[in-house]
Protein backbone atom coordinates (compact mmCIF):
# COMPACT_ATOMS: atom_id res chain seq x y z
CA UNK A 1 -19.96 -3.01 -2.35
CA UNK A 2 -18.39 -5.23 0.13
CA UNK A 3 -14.48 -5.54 0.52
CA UNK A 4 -12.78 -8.20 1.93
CA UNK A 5 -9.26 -6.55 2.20
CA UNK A 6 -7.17 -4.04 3.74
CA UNK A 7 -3.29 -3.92 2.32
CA UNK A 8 -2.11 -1.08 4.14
CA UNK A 9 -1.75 -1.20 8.21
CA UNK A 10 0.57 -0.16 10.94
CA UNK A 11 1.16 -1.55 14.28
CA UNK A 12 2.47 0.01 17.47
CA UNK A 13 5.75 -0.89 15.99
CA UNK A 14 5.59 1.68 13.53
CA UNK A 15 6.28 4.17 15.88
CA UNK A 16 3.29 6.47 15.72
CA UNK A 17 0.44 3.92 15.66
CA UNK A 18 -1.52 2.70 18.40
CA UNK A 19 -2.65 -0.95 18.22
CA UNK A 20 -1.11 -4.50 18.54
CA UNK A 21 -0.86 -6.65 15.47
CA UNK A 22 -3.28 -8.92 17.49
CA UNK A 23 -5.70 -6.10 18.27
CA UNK A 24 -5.51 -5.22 14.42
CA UNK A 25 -6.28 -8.81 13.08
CA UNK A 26 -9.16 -9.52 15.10
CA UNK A 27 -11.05 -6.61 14.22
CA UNK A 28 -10.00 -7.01 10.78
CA UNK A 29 -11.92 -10.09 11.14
CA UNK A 30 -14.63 -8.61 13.41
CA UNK A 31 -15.09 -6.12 10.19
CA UNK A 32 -15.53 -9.21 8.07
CA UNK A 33 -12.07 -8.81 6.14
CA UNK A 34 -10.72 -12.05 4.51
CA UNK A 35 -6.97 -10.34 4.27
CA UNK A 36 -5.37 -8.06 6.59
CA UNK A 37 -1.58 -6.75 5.08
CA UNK A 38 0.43 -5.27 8.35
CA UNK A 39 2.58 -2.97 6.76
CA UNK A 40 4.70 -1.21 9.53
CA UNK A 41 6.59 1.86 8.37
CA UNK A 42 10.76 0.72 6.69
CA UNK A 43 13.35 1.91 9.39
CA UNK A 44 14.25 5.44 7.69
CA UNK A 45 10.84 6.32 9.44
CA UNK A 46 11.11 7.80 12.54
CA UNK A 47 10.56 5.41 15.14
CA UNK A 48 9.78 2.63 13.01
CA UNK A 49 11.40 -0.97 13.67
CA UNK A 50 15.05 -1.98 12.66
CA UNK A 51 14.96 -4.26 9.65
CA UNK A 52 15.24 -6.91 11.28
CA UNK A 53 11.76 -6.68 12.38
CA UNK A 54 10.81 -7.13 9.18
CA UNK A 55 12.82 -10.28 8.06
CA UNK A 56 11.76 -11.87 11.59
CA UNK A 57 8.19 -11.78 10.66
CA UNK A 58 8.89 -15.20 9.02
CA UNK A 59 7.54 -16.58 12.85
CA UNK A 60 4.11 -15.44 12.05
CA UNK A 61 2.09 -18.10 10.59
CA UNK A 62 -0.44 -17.07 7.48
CA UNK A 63 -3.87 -17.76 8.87
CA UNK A 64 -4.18 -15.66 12.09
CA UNK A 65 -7.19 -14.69 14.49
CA UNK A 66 -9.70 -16.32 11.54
CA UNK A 67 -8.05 -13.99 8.41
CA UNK A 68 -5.20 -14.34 6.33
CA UNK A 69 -2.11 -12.35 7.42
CA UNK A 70 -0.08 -10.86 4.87
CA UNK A 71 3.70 -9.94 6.43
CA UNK A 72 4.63 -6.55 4.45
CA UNK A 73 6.34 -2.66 4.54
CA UNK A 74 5.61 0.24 3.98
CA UNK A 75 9.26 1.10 2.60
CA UNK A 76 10.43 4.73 2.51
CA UNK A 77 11.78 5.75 -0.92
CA UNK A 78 14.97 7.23 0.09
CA UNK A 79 16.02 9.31 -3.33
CA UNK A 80 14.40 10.03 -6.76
CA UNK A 81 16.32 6.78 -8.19
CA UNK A 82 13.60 5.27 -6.10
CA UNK A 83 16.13 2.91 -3.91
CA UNK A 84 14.77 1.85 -0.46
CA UNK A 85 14.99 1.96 3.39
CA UNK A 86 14.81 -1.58 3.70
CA UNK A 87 17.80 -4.25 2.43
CA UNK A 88 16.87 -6.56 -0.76
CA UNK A 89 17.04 -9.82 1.36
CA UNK A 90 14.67 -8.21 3.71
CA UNK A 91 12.34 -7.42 1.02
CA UNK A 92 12.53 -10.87 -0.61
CA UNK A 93 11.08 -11.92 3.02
CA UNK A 94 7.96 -10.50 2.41
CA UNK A 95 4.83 -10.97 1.00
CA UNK A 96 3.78 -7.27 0.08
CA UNK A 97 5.52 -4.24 -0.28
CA UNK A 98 4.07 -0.98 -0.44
CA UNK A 99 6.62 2.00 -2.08
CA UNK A 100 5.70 5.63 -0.26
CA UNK A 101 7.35 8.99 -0.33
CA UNK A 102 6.79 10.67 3.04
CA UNK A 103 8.77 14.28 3.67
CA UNK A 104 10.47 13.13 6.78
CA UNK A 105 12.47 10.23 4.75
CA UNK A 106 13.21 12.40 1.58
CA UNK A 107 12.65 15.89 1.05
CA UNK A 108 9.56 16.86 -1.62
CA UNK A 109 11.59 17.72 -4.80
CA UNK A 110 10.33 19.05 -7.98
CA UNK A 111 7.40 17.61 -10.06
CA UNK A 112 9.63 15.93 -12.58
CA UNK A 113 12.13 14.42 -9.28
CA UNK A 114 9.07 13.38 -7.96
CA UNK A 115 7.79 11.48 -10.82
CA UNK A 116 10.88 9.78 -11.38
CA UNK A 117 11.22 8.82 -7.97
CA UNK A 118 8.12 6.64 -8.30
CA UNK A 119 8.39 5.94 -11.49
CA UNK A 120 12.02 4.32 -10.73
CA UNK A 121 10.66 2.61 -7.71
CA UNK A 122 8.72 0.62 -10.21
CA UNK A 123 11.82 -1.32 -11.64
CA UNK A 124 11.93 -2.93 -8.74
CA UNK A 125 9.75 -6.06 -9.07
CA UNK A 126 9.60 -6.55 -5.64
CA UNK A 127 7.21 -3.39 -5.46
CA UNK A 128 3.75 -4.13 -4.99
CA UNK A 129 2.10 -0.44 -3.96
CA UNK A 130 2.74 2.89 -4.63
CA UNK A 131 1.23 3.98 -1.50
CA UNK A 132 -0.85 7.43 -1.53
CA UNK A 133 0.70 9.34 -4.65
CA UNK A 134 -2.21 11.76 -4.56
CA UNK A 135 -0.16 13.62 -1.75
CA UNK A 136 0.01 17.01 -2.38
CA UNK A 137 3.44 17.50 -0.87
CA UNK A 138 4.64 15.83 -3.91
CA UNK A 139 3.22 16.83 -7.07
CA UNK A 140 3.80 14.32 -9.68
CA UNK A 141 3.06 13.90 -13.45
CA UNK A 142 -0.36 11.43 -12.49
CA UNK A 143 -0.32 10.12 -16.22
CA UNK A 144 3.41 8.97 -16.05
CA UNK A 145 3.10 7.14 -12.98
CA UNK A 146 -0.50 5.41 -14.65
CA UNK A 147 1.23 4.63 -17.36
CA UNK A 148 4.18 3.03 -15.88
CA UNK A 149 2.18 1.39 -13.42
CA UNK A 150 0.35 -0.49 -16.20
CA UNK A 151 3.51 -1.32 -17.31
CA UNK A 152 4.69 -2.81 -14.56
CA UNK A 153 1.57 -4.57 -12.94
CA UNK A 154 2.18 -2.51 -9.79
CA UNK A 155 -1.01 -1.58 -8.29
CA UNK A 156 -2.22 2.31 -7.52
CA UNK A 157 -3.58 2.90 -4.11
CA UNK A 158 -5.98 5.34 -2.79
CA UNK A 159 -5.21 6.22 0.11
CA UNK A 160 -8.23 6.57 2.43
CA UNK A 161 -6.34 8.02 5.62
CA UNK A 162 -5.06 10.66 3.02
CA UNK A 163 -8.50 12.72 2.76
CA UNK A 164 -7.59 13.72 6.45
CA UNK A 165 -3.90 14.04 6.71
CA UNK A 166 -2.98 15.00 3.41
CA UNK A 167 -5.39 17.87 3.15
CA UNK A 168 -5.59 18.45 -0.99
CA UNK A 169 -5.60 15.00 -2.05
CA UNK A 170 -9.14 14.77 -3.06
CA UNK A 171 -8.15 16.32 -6.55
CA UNK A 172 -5.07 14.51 -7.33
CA UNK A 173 -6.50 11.14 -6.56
CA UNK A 174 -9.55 11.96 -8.66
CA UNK A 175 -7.14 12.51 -11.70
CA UNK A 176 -4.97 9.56 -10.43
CA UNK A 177 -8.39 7.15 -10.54
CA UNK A 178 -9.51 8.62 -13.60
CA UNK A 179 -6.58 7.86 -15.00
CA UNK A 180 -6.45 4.13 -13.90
CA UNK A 181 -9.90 3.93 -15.24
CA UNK A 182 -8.45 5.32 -18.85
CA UNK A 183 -5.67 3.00 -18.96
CA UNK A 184 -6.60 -0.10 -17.10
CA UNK A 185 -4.15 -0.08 -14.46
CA UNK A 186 -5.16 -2.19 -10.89
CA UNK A 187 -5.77 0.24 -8.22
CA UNK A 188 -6.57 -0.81 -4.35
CA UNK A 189 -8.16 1.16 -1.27
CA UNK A 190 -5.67 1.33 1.71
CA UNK A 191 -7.14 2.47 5.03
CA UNK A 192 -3.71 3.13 6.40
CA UNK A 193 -4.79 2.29 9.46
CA UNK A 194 -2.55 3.89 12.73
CA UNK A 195 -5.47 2.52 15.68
CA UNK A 196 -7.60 -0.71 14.60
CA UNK A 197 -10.50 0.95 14.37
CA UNK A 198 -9.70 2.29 11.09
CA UNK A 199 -9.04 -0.59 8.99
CA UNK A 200 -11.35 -1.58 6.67
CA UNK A 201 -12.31 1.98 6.35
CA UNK A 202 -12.91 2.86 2.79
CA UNK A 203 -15.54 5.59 2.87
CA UNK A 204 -13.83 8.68 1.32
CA UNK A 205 -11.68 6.27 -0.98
CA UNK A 206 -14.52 4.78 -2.17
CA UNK A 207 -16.19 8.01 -2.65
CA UNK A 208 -13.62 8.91 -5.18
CA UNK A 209 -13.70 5.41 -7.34
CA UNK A 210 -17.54 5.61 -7.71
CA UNK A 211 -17.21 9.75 -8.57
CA UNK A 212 -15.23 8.32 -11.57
CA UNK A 213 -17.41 5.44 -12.21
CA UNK A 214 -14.70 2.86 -11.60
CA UNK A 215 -14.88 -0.61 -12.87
CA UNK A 216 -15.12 -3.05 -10.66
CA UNK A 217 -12.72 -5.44 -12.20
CA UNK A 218 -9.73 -2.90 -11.91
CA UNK A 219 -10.68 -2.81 -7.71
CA UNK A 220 -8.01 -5.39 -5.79
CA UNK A 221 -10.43 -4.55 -2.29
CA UNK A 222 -12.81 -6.80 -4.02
CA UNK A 223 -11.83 -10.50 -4.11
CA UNK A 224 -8.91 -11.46 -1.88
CA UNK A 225 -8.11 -13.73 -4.76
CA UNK A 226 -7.54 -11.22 -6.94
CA UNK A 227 -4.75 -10.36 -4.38
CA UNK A 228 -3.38 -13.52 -3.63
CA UNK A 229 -2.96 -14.37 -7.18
CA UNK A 230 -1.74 -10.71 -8.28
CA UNK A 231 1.06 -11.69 -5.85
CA UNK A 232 1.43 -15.68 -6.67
CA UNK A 233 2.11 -14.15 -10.43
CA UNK A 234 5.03 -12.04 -8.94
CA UNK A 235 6.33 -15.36 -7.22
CA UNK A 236 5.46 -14.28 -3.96
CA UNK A 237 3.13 -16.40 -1.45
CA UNK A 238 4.52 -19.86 -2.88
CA UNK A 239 3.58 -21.77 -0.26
CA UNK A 240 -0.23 -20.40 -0.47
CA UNK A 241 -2.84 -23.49 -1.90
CA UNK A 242 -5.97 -21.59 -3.38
């Protein structure tokens, strides 16, 4: 299968990655990508850009290097009533926002603290992504977070950069997928790219979706405007003519 889209992506100004935006769009567009979100780590990260960053993105124009640009965070969920690093009017800036526990921002709490934190996340409609939950650092309960998820229309990614940094995940995204396949809930392959060369890279993400015999229809990766309208339906990209 071919995918045209890659919604999770960090620049050098996330601190611990090591490309440009510019260097990331054009070989987002190089890979044949028709979407690339740049989603650089909320501030609570270390080394990650003041919020400001974020709400000055608005100087970035939507069609960059021959792709569509999508100006987005990777917020940190700070406690387990799922509140943010990064402001509401910041948030309101942007076009995509991915939701992400990560043990340097909040400490890995029990499974039912865990859940909740995600699943409380979700109330917030500006929440687009719930960004690798098959890490094992935080166990959840996977049907909950399905469930609400559906509920919601937030989507469920797979996190592709997970199979090597969050050793364990294979199992819990398995259940996570199989899970989206039982209930119908949107899920979307995130490279979570740190260098360029890794976006677009859905091999061990992809692995998982076809062990589980996903349906295509319930893959975001596949039709960038399955994204753009997802998001158009949540009033974000107003100004985007399909």
């Amino acid at each position: 299968m071919k995918y045209v889209l890659d919604t999770h992506t960090h620049t050098i100004e996330s601190g611990h990655a090591y490309s440009t935006l510019i260097e990331n769009l054009k070989w987002a567009c190089k890979k044949g990508l028709k979407i690339l979100c740049t989603t650089d780590h909320g501030p609570a990260m270390p080394g990650g850009p003041h919020e400001f960053y974020f709400g000055n993105l608005k100087v970035l124009p939507l069609h960059m290097e021959g792709i569509i640009h999508l100006k987005g965070c990777e917020a940190n969920i700070m406690d387990i009533d799922g509140n943010l690093d990064i402001s509401n009017r910041f948030q309101e800036r942007l076009d995509i926002i991915i939701a992400s526990l990560h043990d340097v921002c909040i400490t890995p709490r029990s499974r039912e603290e865990n859940t909740r934190a995600l699943i409380k996340v979700m109330d917030n409609p500006l929440v687009d992504i719930i960004g690798h939950p098959g890490n094992p650092s935080f166990p959840i309960f996977e049907e909950e977070l399905v469930k609400k998820a559906k509920e919601k229309n937030v989507l469920i990614e797979i996190n592709n950069s997970s199979f090597r940094s969050r050793l364990g995940s294979e199992d819990n995204c398995i259940k996570i997928a199989s899970l989206c396949k039982e209930y119908g809930a949107n899920i979307v392959m995130g490279s979570d790219a740190h260098i360029c060369y890794d976006i677009g890279g859905f091999d061990k993400s992809e692995a998982i979706l076809k062990k589980v015999n996903m349906p295509e229809e319930l893959i975001i990766n596949l039709d960038e405007n399955r994204l753009i309208n997802y998001l158009k339906e949540k009033g974000k990209l107003k100004d985007y003519k399909l």
